[in-house]
PDB file of N, CA and C in Angstrom:
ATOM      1  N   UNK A   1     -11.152 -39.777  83.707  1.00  0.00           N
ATOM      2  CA  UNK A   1     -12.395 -40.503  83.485  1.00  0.00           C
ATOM      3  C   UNK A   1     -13.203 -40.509  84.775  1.00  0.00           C
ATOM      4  N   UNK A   2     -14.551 -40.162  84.574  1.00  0.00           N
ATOM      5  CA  UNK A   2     -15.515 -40.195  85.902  1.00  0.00           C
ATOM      6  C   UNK A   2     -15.285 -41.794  86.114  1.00  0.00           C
ATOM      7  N   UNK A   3     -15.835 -41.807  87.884  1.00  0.00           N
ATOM      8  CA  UNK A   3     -16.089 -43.183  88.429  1.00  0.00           C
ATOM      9  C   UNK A   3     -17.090 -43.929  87.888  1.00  0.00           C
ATOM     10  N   UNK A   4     -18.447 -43.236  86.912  1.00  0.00           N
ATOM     11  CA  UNK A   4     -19.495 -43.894  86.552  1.00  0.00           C
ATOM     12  C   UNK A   4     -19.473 -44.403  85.098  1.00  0.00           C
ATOM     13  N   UNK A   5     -18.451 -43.675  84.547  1.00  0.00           N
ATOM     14  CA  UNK A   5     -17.926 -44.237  82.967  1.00  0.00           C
ATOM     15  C   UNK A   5     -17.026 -45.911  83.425  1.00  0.00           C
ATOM     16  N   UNK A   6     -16.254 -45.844  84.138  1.00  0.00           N
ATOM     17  CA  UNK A   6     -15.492 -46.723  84.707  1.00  0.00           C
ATOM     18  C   UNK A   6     -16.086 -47.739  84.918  1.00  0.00           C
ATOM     19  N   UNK A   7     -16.979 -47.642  85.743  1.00  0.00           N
ATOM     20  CA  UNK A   7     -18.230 -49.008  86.229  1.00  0.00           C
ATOM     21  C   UNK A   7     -18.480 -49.891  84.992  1.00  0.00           C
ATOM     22  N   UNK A   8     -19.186 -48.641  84.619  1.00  0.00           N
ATOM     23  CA  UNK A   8     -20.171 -48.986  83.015  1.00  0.00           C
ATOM     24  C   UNK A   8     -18.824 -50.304  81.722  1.00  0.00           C
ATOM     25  N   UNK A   9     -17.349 -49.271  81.594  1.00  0.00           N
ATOM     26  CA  UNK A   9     -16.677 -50.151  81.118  1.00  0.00           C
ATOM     27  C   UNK A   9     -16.459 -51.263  81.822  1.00  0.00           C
ATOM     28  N   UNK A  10     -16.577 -51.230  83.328  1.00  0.00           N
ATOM     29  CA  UNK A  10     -15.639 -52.568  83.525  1.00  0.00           C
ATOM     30  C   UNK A  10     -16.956 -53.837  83.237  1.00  0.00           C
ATOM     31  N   UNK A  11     -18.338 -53.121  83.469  1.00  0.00           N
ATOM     32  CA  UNK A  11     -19.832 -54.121  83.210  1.00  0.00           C
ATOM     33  C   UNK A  11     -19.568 -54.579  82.207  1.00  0.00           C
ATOM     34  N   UNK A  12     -19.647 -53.863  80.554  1.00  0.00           N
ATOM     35  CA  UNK A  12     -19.661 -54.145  79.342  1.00  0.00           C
ATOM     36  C   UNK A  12     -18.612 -55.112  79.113  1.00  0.00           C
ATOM     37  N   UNK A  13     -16.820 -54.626  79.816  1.00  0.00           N
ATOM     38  CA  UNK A  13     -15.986 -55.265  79.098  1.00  0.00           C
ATOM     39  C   UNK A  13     -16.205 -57.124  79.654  1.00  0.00           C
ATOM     40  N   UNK A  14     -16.940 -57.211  80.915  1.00  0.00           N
ATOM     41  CA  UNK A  14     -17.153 -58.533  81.054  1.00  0.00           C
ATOM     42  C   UNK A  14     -18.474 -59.191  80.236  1.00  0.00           C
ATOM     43  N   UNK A  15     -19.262 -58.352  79.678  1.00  0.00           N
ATOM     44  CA  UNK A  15     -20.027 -58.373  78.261  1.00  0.00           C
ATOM     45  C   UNK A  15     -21.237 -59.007  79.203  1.00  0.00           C
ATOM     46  N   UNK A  16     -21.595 -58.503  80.190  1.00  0.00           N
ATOM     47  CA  UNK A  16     -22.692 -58.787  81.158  1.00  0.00           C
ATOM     48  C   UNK A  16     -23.320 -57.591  81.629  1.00  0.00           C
ATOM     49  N   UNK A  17     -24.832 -58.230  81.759  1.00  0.00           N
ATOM     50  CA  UNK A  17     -25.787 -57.167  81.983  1.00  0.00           C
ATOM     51  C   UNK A  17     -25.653 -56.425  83.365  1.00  0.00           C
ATOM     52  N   UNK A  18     -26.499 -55.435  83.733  1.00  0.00           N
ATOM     53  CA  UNK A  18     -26.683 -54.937  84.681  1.00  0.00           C
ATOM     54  C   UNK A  18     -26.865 -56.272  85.795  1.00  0.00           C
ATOM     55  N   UNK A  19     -28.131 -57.175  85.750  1.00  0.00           N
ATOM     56  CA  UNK A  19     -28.137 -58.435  86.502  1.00  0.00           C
ATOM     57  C   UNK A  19     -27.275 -59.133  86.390  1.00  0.00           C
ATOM     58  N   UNK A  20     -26.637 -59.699  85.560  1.00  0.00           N
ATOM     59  CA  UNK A  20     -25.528 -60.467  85.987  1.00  0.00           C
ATOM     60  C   UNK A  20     -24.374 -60.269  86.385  1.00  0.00           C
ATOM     61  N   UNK A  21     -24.157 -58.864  86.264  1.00  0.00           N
ATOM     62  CA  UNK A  21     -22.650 -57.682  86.901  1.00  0.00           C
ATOM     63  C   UNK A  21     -22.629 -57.772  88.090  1.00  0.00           C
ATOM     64  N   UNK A  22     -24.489 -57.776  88.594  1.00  0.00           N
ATOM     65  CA  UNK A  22     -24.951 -57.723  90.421  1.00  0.00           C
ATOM     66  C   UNK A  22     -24.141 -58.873  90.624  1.00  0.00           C
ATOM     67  N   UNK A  23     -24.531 -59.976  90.555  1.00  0.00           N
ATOM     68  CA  UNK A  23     -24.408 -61.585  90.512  1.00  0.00           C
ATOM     69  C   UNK A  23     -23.244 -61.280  90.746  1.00  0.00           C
ATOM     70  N   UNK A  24     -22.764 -60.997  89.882  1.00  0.00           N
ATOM     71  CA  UNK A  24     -20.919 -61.153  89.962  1.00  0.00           C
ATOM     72  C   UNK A  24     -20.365 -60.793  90.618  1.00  0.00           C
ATOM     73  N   UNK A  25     -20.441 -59.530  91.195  1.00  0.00           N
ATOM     74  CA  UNK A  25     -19.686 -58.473  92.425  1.00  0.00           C
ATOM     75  C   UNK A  25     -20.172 -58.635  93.146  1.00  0.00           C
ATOM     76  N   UNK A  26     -21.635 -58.753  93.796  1.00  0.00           N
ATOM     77  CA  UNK A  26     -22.437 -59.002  94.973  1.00  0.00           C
ATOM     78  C   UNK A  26     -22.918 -56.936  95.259  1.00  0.00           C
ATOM     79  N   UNK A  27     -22.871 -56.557  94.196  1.00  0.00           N
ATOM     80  CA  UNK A  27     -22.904 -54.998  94.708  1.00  0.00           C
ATOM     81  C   UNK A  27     -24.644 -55.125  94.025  1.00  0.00           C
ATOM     82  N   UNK A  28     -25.705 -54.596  94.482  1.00  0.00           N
ATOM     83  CA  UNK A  28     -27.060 -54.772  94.165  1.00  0.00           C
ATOM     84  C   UNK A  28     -27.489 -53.884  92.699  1.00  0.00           C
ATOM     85  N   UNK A  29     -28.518 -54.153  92.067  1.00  0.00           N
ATOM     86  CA  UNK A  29     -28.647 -54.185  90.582  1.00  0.00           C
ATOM     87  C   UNK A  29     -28.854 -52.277  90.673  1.00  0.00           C
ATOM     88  N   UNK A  30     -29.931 -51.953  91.712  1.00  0.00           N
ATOM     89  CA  UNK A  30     -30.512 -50.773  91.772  1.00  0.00           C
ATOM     90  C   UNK A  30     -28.852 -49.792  91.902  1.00  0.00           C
ATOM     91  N   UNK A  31     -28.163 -50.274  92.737  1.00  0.00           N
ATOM     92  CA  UNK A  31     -26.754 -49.339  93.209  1.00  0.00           C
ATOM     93  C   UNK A  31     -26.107 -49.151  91.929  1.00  0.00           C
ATOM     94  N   UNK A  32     -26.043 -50.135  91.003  1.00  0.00           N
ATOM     95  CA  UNK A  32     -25.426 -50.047  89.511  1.00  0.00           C
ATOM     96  C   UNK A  32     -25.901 -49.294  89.126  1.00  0.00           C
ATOM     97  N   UNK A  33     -27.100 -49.315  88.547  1.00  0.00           N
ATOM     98  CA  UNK A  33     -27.844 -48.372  87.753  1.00  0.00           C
ATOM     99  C   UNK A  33     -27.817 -46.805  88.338  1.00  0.00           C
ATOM    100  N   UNK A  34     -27.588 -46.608  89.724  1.00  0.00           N
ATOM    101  CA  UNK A  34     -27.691 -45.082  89.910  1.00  0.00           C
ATOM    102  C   UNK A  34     -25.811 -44.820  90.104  1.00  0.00           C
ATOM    103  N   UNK A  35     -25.485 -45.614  90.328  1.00  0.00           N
ATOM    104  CA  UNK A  35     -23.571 -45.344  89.858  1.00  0.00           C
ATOM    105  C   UNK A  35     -23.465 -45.061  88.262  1.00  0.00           C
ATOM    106  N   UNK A  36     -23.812 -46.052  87.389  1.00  0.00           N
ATOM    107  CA  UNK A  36     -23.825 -45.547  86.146  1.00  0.00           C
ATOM    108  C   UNK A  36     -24.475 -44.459  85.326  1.00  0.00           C
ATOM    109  N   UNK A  37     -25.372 -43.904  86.161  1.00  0.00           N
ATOM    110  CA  UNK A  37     -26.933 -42.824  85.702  1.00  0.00           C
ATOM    111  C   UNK A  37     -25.704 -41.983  86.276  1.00  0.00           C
ATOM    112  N   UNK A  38     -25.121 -42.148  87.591  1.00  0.00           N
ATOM    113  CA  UNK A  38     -24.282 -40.801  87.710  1.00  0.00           C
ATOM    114  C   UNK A  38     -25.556 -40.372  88.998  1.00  0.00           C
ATOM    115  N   UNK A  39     -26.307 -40.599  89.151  1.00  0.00           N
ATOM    116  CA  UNK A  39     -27.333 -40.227  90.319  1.00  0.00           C
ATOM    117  C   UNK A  39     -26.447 -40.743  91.831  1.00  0.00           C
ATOM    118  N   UNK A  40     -25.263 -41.564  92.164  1.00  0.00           N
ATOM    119  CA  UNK A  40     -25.162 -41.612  93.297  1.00  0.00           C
ATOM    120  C   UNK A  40     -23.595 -41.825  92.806  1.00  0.00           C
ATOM    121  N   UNK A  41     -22.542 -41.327  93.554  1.00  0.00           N
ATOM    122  CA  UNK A  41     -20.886 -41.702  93.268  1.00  0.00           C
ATOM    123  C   UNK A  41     -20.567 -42.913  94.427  1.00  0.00           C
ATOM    124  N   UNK A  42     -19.940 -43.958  93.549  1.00  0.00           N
ATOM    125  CA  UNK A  42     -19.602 -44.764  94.711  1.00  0.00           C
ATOM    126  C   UNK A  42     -18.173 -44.342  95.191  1.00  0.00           C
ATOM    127  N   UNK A  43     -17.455 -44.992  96.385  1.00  0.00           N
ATOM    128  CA  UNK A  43     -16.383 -44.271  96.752  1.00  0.00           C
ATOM    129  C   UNK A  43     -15.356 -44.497  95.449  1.00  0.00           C
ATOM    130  N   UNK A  44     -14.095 -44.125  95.636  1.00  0.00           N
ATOM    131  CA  UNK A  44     -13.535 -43.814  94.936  1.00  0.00           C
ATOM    132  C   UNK A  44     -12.594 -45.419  94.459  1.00  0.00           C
ATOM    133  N   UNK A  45     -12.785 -46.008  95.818  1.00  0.00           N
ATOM    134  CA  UNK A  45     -11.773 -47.492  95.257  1.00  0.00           C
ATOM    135  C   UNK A  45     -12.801 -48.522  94.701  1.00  0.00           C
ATOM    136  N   UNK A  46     -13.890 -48.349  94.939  1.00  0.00           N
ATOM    137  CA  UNK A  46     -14.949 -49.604  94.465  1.00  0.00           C
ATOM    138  C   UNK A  46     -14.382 -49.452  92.806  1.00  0.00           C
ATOM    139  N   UNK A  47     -13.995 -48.826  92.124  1.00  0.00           N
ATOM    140  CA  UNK A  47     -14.085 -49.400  90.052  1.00  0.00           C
ATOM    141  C   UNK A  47     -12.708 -50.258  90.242  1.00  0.00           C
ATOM    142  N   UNK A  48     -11.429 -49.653  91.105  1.00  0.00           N
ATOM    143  CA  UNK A  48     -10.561 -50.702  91.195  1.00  0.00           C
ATOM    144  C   UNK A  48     -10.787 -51.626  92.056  1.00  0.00           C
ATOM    145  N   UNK A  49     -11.464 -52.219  93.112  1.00  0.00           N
ATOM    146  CA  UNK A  49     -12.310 -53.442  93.815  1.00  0.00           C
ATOM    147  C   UNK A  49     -12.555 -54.513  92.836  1.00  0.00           C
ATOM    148  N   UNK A  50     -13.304 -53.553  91.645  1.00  0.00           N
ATOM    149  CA  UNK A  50     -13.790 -54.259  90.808  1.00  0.00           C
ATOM    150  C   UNK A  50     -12.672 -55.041  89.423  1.00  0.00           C
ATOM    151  N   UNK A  51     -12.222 -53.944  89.250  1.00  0.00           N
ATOM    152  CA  UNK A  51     -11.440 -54.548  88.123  1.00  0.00           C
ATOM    153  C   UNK A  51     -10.496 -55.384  88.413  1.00  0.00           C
ATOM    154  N   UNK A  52      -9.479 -55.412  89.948  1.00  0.00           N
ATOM    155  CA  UNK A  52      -8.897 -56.481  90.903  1.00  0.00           C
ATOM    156  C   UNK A  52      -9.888 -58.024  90.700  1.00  0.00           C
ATOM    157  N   UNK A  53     -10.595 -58.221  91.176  1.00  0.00           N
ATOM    158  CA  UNK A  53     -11.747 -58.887  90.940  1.00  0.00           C
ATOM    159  C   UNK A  53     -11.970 -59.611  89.651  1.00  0.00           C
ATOM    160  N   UNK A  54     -11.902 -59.225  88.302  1.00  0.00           N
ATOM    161  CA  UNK A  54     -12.107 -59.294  87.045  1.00  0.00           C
ATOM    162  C   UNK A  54     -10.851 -59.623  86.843  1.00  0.00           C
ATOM    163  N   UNK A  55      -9.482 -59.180  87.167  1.00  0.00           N
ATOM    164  CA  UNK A  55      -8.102 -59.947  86.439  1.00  0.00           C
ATOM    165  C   UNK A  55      -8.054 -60.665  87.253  1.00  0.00           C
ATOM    166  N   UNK A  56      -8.478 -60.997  88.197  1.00  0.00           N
ATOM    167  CA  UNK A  56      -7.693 -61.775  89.487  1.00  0.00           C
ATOM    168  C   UNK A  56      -8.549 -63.540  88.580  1.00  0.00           C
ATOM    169  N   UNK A  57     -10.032 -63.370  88.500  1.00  0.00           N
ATOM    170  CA  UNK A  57     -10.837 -64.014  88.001  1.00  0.00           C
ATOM    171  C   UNK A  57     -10.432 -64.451  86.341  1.00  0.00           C
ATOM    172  N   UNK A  58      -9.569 -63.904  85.750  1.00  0.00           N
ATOM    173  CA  UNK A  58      -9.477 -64.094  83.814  1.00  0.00           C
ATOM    174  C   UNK A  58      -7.718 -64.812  84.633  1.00  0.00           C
ATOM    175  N   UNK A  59      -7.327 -64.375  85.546  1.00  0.00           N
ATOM    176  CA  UNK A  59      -5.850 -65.426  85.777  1.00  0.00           C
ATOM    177  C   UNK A  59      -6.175 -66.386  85.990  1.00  0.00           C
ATOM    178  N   UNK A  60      -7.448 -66.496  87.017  1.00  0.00           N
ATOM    179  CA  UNK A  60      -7.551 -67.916  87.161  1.00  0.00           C
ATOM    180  C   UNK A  60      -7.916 -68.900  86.015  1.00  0.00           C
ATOM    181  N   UNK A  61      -9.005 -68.258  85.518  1.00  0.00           N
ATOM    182  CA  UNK A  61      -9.126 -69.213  84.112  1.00  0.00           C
ATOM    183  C   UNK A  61      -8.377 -69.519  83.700  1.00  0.00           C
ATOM    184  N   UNK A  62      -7.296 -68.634  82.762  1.00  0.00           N
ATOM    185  CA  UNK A  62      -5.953 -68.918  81.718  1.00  0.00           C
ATOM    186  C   UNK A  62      -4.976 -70.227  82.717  1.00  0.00           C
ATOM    187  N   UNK A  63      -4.740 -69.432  84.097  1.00  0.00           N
ATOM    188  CA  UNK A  63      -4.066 -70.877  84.539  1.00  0.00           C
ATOM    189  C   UNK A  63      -4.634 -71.863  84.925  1.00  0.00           C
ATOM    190  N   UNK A  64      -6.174 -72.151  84.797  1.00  0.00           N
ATOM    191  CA  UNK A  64      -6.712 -74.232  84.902  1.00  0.00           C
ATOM    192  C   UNK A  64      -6.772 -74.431  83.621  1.00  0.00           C
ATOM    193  N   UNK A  65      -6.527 -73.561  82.667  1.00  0.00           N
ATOM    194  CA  UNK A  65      -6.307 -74.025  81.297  1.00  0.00           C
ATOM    195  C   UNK A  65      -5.123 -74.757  80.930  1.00  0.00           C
ATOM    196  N   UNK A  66      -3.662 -74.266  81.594  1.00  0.00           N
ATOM    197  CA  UNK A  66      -2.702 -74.286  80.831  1.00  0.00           C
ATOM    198  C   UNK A  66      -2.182 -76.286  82.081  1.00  0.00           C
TER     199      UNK A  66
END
């Protein structure tokens, strides 16, 4: 799987837009859009940065739940 398919799933699977993906990662709205267009490759560890980030964030929830 390319690095820019990757992005794109990990945006959608948190079911947030391009702006609020920024918000979330702190990575800027314009850098998304040309990572996902495929117009610029980010390095190779930023999609796992990200998805670290996203479970690390859904553990915390589940455990102030329980």
């Amino acid at each position: 799987m390319d690095i820019a398919k990757r992005i794109t799933e990990l945006r959608e699977e948190t079911g947030e837009n391009r702006k609020e993906f920024s918000a979330h990662t702190g990575i800027p709205v314009r850098t998304l859009e040309d990572w996902e267009a495929g117009r610029r490759t980010p390095p190779e560890y930023i999609p796992r940065l990200i998805e670290y980030q996203i479970r690390y964030e859904k553990l915390l929830k589940s455990s102030k739940k329980d």
